[in-house]
C-alpha atoms as a PDB file:
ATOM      1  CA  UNK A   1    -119.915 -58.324-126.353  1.00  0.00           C
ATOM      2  CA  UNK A   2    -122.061 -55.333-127.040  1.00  0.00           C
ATOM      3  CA  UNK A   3    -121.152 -55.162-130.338  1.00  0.00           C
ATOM      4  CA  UNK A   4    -122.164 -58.937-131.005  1.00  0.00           C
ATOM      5  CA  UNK A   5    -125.618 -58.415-129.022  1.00  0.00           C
ATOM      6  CA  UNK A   6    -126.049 -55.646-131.919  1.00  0.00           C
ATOM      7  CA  UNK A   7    -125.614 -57.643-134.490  1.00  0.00           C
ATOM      8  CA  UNK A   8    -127.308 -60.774-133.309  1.00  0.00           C
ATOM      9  CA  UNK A   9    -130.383 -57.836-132.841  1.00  0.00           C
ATOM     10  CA  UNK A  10    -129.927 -56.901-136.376  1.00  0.00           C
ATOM     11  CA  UNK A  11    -130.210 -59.852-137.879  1.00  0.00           C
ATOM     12  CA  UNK A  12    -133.478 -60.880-135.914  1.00  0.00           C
ATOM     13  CA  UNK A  13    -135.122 -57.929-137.325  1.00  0.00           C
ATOM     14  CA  UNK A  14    -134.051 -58.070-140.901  1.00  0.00           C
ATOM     15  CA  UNK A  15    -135.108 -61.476-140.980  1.00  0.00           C
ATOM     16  CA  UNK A  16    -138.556 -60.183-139.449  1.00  0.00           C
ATOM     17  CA  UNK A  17    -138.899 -57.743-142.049  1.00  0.00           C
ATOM     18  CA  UNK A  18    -138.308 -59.895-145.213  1.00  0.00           C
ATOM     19  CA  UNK A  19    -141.377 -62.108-144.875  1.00  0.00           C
ATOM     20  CA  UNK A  20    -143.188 -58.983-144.036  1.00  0.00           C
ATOM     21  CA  UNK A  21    -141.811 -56.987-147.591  1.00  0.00           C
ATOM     22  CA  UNK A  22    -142.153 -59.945-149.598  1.00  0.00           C
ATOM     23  CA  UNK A  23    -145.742 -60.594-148.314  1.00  0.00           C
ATOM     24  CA  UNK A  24    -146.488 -56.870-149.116  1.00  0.00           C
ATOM     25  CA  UNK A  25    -145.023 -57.302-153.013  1.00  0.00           C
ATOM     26  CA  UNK A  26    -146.899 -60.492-153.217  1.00  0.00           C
ATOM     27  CA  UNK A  27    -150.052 -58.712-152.472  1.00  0.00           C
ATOM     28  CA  UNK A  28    -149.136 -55.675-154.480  1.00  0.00           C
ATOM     29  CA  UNK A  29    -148.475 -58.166-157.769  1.00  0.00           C
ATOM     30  CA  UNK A  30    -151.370 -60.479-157.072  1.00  0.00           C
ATOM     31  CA  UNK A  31    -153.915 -57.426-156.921  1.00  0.00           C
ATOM     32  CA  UNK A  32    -152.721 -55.687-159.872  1.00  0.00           C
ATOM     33  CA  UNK A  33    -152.444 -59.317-161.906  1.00  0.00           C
ATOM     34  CA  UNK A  34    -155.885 -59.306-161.098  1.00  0.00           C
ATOM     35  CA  UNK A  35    -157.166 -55.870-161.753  1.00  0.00           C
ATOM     36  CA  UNK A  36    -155.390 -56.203-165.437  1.00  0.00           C
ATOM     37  CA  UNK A  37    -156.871 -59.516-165.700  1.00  0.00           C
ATOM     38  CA  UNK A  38    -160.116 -58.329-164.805  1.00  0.00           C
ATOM     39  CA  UNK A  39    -159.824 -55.346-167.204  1.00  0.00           C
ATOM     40  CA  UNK A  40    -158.533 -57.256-170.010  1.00  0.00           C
ATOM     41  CA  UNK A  41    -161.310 -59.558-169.397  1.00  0.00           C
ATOM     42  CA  UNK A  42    -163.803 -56.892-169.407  1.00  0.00           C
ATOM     43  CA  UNK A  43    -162.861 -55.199-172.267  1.00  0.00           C
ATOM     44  CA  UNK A  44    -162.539 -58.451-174.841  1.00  0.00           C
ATOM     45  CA  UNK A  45    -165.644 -59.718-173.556  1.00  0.00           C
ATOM     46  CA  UNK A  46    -168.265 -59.478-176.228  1.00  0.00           C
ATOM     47  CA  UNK A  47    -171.190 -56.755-175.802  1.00  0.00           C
ATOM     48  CA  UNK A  48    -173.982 -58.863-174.952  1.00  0.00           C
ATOM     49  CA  UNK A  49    -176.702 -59.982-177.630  1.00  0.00           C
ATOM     50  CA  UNK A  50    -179.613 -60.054-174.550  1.00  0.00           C
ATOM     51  CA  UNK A  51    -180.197 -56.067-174.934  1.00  0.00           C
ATOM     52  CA  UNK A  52    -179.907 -55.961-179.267  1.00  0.00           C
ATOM     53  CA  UNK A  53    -181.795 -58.883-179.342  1.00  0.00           C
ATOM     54  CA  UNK A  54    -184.578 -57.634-177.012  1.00  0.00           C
ATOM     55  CA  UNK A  55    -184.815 -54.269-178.674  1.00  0.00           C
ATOM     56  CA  UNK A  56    -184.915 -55.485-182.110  1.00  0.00           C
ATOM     57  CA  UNK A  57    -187.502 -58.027-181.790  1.00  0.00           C
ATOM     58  CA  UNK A  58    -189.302 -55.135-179.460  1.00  0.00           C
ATOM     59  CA  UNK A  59    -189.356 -53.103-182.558  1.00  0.00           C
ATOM     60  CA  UNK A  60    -190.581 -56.052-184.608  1.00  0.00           C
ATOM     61  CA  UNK A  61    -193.250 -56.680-182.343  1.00  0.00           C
ATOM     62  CA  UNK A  62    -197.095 -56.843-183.173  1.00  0.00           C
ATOM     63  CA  UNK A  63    -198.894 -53.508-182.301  1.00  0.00           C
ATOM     64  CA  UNK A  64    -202.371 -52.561-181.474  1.00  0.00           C
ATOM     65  CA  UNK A  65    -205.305 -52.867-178.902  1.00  0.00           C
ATOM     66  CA  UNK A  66    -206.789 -56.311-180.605  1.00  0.00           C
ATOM     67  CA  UNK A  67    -203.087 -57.839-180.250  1.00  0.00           C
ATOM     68  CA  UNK A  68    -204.459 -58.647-177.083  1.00  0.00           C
ATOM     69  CA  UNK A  69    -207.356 -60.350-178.404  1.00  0.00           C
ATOM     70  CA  UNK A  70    -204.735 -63.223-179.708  1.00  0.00           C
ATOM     71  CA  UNK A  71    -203.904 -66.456-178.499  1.00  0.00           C
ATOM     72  CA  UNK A  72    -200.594 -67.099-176.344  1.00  0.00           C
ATOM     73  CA  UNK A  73    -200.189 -70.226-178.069  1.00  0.00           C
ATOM     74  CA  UNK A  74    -200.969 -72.634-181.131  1.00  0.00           C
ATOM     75  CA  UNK A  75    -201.785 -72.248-184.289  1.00  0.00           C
ATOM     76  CA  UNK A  76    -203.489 -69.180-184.315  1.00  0.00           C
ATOM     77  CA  UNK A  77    -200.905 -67.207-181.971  1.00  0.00           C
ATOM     78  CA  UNK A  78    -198.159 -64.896-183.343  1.00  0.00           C
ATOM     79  CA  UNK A  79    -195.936 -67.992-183.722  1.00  0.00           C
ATOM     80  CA  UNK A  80    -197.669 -70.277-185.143  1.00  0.00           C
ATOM     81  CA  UNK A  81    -199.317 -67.550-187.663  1.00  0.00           C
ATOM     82  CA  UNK A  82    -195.496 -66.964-188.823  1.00  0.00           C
ATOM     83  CA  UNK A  83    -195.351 -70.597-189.785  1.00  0.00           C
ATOM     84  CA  UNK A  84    -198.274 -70.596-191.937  1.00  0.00           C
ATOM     85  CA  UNK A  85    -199.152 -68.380-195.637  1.00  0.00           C
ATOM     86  CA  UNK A  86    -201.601 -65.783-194.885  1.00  0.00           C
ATOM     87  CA  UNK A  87    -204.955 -67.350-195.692  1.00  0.00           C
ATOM     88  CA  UNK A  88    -204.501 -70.781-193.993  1.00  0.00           C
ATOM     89  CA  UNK A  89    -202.670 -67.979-191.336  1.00  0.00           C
ATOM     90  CA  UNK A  90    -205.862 -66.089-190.920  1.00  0.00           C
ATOM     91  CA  UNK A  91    -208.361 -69.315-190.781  1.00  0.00           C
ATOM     92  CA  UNK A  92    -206.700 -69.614-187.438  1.00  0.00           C
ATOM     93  CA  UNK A  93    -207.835 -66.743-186.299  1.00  0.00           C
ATOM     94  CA  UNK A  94    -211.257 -66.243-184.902  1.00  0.00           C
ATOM     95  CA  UNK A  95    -211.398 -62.537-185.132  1.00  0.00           C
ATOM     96  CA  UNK A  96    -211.002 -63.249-188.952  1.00  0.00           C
ATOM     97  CA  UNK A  97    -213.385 -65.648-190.143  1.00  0.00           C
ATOM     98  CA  UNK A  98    -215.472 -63.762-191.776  1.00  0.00           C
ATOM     99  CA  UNK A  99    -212.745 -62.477-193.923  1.00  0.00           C
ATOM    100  CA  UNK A 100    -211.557 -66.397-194.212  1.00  0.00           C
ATOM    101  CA  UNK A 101    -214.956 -67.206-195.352  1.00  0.00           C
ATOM    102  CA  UNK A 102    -215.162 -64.584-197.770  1.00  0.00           C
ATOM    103  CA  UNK A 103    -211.693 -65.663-198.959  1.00  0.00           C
ATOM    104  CA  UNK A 104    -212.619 -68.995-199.670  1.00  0.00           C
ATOM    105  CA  UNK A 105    -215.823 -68.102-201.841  1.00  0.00           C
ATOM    106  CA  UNK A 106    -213.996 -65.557-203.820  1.00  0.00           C
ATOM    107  CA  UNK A 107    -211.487 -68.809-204.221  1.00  0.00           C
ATOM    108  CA  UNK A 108    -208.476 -66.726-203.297  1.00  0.00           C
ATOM    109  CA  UNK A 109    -206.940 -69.476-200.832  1.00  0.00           C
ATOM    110  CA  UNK A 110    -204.314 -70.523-203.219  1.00  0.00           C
ATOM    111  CA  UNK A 111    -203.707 -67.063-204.437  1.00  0.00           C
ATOM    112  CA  UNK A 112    -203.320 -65.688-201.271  1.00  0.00           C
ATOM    113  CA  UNK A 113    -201.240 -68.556-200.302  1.00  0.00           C
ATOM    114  CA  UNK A 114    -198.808 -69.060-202.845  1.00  0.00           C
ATOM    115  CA  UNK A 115    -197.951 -65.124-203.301  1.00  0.00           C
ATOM    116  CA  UNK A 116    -194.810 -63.861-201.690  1.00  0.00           C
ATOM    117  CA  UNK A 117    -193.920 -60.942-199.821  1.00  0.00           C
ATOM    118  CA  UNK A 118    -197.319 -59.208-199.483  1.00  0.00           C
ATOM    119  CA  UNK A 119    -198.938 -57.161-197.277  1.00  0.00           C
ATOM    120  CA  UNK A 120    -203.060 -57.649-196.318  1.00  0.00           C
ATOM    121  CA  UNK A 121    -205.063 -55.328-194.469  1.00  0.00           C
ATOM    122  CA  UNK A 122    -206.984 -57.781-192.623  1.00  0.00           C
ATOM    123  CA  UNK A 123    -210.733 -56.953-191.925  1.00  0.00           C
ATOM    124  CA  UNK A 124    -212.035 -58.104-188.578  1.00  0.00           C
ATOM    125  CA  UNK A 125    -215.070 -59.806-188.138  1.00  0.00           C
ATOM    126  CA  UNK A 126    -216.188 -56.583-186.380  1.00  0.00           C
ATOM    127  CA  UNK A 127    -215.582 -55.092-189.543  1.00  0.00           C
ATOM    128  CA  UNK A 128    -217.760 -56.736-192.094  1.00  0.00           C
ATOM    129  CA  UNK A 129    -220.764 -56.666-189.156  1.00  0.00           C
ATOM    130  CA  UNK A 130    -220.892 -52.988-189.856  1.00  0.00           C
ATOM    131  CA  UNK A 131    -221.823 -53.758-193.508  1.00  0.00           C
ATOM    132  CA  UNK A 132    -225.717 -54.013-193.517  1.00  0.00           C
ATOM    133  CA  UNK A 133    -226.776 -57.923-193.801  1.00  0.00           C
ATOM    134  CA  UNK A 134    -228.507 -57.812-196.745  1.00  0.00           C
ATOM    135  CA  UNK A 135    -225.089 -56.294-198.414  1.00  0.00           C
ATOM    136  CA  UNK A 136    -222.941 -58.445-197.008  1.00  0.00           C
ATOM    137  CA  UNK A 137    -224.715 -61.519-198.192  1.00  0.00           C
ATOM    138  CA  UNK A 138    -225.382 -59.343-201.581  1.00  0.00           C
ATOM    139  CA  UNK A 139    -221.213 -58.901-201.565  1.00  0.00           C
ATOM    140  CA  UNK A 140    -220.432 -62.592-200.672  1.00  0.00           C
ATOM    141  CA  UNK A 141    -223.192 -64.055-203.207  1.00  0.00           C
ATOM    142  CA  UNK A 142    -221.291 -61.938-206.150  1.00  0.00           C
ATOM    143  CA  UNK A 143    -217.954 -63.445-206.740  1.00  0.00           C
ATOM    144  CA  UNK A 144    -216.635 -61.233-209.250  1.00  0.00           C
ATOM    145  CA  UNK A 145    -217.448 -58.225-206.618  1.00  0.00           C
ATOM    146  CA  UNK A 146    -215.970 -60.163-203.565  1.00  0.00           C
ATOM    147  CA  UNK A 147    -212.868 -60.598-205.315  1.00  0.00           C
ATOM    148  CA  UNK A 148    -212.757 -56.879-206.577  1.00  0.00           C
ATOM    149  CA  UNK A 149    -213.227 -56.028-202.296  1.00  0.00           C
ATOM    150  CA  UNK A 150    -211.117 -58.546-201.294  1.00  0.00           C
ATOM    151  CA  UNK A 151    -207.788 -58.465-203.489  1.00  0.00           C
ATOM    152  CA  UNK A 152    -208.303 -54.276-202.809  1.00  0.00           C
ATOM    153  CA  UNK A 153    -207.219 -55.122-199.465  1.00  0.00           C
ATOM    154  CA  UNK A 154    -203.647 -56.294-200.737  1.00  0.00           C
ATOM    155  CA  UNK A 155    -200.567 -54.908-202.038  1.00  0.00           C
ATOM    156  CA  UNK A 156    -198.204 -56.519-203.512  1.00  0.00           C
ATOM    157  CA  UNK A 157    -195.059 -55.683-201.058  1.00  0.00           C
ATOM    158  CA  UNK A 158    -193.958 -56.215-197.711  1.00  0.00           C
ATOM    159  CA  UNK A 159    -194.998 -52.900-195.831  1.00  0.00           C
ATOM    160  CA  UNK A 160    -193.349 -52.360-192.328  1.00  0.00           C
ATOM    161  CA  UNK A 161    -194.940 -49.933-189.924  1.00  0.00           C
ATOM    162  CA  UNK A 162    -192.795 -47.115-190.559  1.00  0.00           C
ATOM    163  CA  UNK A 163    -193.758 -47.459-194.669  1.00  0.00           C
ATOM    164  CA  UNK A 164    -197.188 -46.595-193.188  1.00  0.00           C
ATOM    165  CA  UNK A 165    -196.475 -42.965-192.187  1.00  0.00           C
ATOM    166  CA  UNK A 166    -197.892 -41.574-195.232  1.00  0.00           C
ATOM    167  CA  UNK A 167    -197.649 -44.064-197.863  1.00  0.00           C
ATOM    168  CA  UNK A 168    -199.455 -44.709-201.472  1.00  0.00           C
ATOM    169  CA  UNK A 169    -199.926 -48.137-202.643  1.00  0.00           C
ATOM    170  CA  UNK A 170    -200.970 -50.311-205.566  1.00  0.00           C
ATOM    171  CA  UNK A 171    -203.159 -53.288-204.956  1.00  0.00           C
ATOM    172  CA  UNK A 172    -203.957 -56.275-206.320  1.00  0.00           C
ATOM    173  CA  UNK A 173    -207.078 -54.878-207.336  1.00  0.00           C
ATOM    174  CA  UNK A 174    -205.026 -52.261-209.590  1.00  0.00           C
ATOM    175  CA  UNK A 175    -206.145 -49.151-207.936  1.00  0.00           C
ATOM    176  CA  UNK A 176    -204.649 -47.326-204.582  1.00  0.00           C
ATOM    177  CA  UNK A 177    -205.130 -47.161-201.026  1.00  0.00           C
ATOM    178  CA  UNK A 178    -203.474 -44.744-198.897  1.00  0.00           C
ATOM    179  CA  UNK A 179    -201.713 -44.711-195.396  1.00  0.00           C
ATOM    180  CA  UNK A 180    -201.117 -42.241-192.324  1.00  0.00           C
ATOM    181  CA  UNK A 181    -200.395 -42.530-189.148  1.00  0.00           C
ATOM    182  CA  UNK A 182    -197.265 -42.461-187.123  1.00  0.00           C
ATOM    183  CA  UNK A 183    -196.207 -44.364-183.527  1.00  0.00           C
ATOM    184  CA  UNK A 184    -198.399 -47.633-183.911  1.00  0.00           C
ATOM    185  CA  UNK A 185    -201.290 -45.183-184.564  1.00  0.00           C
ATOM    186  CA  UNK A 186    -202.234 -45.897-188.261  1.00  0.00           C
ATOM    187  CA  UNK A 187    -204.909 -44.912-190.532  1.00  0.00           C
ATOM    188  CA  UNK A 188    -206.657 -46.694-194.414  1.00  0.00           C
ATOM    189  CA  UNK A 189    -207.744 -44.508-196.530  1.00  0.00           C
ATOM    190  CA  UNK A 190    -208.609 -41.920-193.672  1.00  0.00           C
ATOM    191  CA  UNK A 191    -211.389 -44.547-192.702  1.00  0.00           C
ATOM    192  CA  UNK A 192    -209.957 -48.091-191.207  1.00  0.00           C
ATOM    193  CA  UNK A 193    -208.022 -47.809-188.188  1.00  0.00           C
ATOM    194  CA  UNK A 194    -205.402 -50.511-187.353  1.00  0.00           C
ATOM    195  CA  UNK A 195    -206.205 -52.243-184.326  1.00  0.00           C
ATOM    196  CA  UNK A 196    -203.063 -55.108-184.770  1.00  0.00           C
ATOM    197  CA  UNK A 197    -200.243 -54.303-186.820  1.00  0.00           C
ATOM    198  CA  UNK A 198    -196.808 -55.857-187.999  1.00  0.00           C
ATOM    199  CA  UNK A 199    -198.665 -59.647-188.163  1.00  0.00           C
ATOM    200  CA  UNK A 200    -196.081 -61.948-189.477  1.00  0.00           C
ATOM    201  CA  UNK A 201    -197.098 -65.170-191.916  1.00  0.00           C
ATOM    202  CA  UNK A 202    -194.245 -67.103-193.758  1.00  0.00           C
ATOM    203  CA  UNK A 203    -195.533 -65.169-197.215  1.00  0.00           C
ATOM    204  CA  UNK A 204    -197.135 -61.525-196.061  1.00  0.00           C
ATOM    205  CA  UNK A 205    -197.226 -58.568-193.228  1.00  0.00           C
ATOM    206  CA  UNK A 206    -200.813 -58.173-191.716  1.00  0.00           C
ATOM    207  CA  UNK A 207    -202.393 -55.299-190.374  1.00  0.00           C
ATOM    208  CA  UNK A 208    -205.680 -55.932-189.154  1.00  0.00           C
ATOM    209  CA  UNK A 209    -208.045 -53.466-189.520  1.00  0.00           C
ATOM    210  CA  UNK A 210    -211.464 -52.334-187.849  1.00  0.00           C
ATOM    211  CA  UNK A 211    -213.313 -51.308-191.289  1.00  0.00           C
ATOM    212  CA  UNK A 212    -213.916 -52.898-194.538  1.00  0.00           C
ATOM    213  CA  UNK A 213    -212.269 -51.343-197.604  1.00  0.00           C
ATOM    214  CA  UNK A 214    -213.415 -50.040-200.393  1.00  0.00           C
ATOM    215  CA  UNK A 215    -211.969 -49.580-204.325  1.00  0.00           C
ATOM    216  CA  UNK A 216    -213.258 -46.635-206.045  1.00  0.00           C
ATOM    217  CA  UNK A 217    -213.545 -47.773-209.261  1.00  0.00           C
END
């Protein structure tokens, strides 16, 4: 009898146990399934474009005090500037119309327009009001001059910021103008500072610029 008793005991507590040690390697295999899963998961997952994306277009980014200056949206915002060639990109700017009118009597619109991948250092309108009147309306009544000024102020490459450290470069006008600077701190000729840099148009970079240029010749 006792012997029976035993057994009967062992056999209730084995078949307590097995639920209780399969449970435990059911747990044991679902949790590592999971942690490879997870791992596996982590590791093919792509890195994420948010971060390159974000940074690149950072570093692409207008640059400069005036920046500010420019419309959020429309046609004369950083956008809609990148849709349009440089001169009818400019007339949509009001800081620029002084340089847009100027444009148009020297009869440049087309010229400006139709050239690719320039650069234009982009006179404000702050800019030309530092040129006595009576000069100014000398300048603009003398087209052959105005165009001399005027196609000074281009070079016939796309410059990016960092070609502006300390740079050297034909214009359209045939002579030079230089560049220094370094950080989004950039200098003409010793003499214009940039105020907005790294201006996209569908044909040229911009850098607008606080003072007028000058050729030497």
């Amino acid at each position: 009898m006792n012997t029976r008793i035993r057994r009967v005991a062992m056999t209730v507590a084995a078949a307590a146990v097995l639920p209780l040690a399969l449970s435990a390697c059911s747990d044991d295999s679902s949790g590592t399934a999971s942690s490879d899963s997870s791992s596996e998961a982590s590791a093919s997952a792509p890195a994420s474009d948010d971060s390159m994306s974000g940074s690149a277009s950072g570093a692409d980014a207008p640059f400069g005090s005036a920046c500010a200056s420019v419309p959020t949206e429309g046609a004369g915002s950083f956008d809609g500037m990148a849709k349009d060639p440089v001169a009818t990109a400019a007339s949509n700017n009001p800081a620029l119309s002084t340089l847009v009118t100027a444009v148009k009597k020297a009869g440049l619109v087309d010229t400006l327009n139709n050239a690719q991948n320039i650069t234009v250092f982009a006179p404000t309108n702050d800019a030309f009001a530092k040129i006595p009147k009576a000069t100014l309306d000398k300048v603009l009544a003398d087209k052959a001059q105005l165009t001399k000024i005027l196609t000074y102020h281009v070079v016939g490459q796309k410059l990016a910021p960092t070609d502006l450290d300390n740079g050297s470069f034909a214009t359209l006008e045939k002579s030079k103008l230089t560049t220094s600077g370094s950080d989004e701190s950039y200098m003409v000729n010793d003499s214009a500072s940039v105020v907005c840099g790294n201006v996209k148009t569908a044909n040229a970079n911009v850098y607008i610029i606080d003072t007028v240029l000058m050729p030497t010749s």
